[in-house]
Every structure is written in C-alpha cells, then in structure tokens.
C-alpha atoms as a PDB file:
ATOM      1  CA  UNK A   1       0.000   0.000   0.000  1.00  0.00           C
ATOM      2  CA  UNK A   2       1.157   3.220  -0.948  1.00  0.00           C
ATOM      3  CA  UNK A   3       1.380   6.212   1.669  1.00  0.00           C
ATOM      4  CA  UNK A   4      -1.627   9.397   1.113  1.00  0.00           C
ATOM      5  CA  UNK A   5       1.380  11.784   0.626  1.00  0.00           C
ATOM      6  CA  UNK A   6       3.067   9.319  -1.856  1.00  0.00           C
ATOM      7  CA  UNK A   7      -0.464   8.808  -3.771  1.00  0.00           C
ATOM      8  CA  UNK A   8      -0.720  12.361  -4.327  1.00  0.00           C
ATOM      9  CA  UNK A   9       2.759  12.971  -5.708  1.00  0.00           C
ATOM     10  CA  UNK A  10       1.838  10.137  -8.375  1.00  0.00           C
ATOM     11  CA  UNK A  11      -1.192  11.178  -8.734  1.00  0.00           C
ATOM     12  CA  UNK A  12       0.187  14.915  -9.533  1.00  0.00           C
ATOM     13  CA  UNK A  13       2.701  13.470 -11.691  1.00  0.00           C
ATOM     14  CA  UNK A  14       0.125  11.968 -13.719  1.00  0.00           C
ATOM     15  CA  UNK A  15      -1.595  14.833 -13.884  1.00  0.00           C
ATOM     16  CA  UNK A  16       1.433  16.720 -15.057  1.00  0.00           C
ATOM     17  CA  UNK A  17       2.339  14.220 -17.477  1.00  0.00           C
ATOM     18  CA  UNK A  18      -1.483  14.247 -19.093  1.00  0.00           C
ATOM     19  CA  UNK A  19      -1.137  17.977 -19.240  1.00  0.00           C
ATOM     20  CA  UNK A  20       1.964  17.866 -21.460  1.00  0.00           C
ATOM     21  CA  UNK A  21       4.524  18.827 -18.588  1.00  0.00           C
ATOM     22  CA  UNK A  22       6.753  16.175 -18.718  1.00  0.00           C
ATOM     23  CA  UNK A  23       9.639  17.975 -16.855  1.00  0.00           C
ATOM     24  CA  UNK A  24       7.144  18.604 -14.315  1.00  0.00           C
ATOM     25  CA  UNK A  25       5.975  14.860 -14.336  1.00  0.00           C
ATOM     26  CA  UNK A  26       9.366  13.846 -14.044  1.00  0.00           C
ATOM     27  CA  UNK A  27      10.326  16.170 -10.807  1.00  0.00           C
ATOM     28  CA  UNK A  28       7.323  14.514  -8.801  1.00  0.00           C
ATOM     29  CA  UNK A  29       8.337  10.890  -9.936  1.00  0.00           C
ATOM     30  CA  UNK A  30      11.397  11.269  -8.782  1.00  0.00           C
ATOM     31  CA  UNK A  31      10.213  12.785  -5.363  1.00  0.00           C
ATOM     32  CA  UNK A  32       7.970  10.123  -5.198  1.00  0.00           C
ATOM     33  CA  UNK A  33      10.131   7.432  -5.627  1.00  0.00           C
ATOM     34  CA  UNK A  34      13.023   8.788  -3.390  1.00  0.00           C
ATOM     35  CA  UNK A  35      10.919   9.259  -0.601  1.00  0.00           C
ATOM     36  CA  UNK A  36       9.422   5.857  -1.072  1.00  0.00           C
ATOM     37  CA  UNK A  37      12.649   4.121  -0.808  1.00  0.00           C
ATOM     38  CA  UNK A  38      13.901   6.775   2.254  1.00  0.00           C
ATOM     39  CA  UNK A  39      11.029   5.290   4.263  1.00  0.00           C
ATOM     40  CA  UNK A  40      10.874   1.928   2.690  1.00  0.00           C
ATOM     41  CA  UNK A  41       7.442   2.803   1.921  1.00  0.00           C
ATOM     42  CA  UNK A  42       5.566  -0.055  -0.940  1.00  0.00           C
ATOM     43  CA  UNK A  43       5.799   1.724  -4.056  1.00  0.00           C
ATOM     44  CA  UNK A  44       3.765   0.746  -7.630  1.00  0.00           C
ATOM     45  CA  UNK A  45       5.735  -1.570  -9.719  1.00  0.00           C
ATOM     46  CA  UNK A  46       5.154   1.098 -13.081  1.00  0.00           C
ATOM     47  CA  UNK A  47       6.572   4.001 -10.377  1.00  0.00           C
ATOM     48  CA  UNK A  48       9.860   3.336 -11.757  1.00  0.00           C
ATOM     49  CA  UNK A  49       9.328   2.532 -15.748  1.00  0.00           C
ATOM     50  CA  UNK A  50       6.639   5.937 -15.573  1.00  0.00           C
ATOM     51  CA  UNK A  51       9.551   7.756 -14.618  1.00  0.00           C
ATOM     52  CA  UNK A  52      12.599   6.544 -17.081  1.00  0.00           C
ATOM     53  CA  UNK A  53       9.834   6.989 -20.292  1.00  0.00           C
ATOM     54  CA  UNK A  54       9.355  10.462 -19.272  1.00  0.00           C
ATOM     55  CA  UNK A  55      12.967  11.149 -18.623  1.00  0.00           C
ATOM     56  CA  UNK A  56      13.414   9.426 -21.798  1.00  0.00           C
ATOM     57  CA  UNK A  57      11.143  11.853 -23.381  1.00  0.00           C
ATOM     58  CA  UNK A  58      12.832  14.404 -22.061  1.00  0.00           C
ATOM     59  CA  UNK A  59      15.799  13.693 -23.611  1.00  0.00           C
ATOM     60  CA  UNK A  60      17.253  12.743 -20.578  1.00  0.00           C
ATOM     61  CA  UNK A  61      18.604   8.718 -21.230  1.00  0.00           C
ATOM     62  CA  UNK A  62      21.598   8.539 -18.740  1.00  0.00           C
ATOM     63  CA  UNK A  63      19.188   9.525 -15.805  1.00  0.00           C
ATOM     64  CA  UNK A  64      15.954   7.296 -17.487  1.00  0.00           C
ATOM     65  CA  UNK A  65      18.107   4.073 -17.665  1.00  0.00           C
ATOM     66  CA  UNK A  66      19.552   4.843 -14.258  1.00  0.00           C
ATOM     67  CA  UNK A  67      16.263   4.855 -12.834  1.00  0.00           C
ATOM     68  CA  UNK A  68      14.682   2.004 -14.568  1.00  0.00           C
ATOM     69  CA  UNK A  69      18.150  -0.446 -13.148  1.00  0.00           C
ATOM     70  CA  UNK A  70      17.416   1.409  -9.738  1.00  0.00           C
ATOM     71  CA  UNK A  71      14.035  -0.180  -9.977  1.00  0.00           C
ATOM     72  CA  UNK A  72      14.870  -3.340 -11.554  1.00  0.00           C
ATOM     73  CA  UNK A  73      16.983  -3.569  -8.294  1.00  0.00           C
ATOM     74  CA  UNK A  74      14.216  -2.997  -6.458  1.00  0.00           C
ATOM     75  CA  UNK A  75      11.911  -5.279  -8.377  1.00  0.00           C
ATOM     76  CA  UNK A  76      13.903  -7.713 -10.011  1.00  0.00           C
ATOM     77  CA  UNK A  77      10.481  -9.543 -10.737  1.00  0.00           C
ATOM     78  CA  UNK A  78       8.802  -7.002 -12.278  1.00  0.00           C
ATOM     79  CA  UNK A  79       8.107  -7.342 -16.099  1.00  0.00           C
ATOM     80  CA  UNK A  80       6.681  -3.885 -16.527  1.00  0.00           C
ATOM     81  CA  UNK A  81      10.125  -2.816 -16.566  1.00  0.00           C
END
C-alpha cells in the first residue's frame, strides 16, 4: 500500500504528465520514488518505468536508464520494466 502523501505525488505526476509537462511529471516521480525508498514505503511496480519513459522523453537517457536499473533492483520480478 502506498502512503496518502506518496499517492498524491503520483497522482500529480500523472496529472502533469497528461497535461503535457513532462519535466514537471518527471520532478514529482522522482520525489515520489526517493521518498518511497527513504522510508521503505511499498511503491507501484510502473513508479519506476513511468519515470525513465518520461525522462526518456525528455531527452534525458543517462538519468531514465539509471532509474529504470534502480528499480529493476528494487523489483527484479517485475516485467513492466
């Protein structure tokens, strides 16, 4: 289960990401996921593939491949990613 204060970060970053702003979308993922690992917090399985296609959107592919192996660490099961 994911903490209220975590929900509403994704939920925000959704929002940001429908809305176009992916740098935006990308800032609250990150948030997100940092402070779900800082408190060890559950965090969705897509968390971590949401956030490297936006930073791959962005442009940004060292920090969007770095963050997908972060959660492929983290969820070594996980075929979303």
């Amino acid at each position: 289960m994911v903490s209220a204060p975590l929900n509403d970060l994704f939920r925000d970053a959704t929002r940001a990401a429908q809305a176009g702003d992916r740098a935006q979308a990308a800032t609250l993922l990150a948030e997100a996921i940092d402070r779900g690992l800082a408190s060890r917090a559950p965090l969705p399985s897509k968390a971590f593939f949401q956030l490297g296609v936006v930073l791959m959107e962005l442009g940004r592919l060292a920090q969007a491949e770095h963050r997908v192996r972060q959660g492929l660490a983290k969820l070594p099961r996980d075929f979303a990613l």
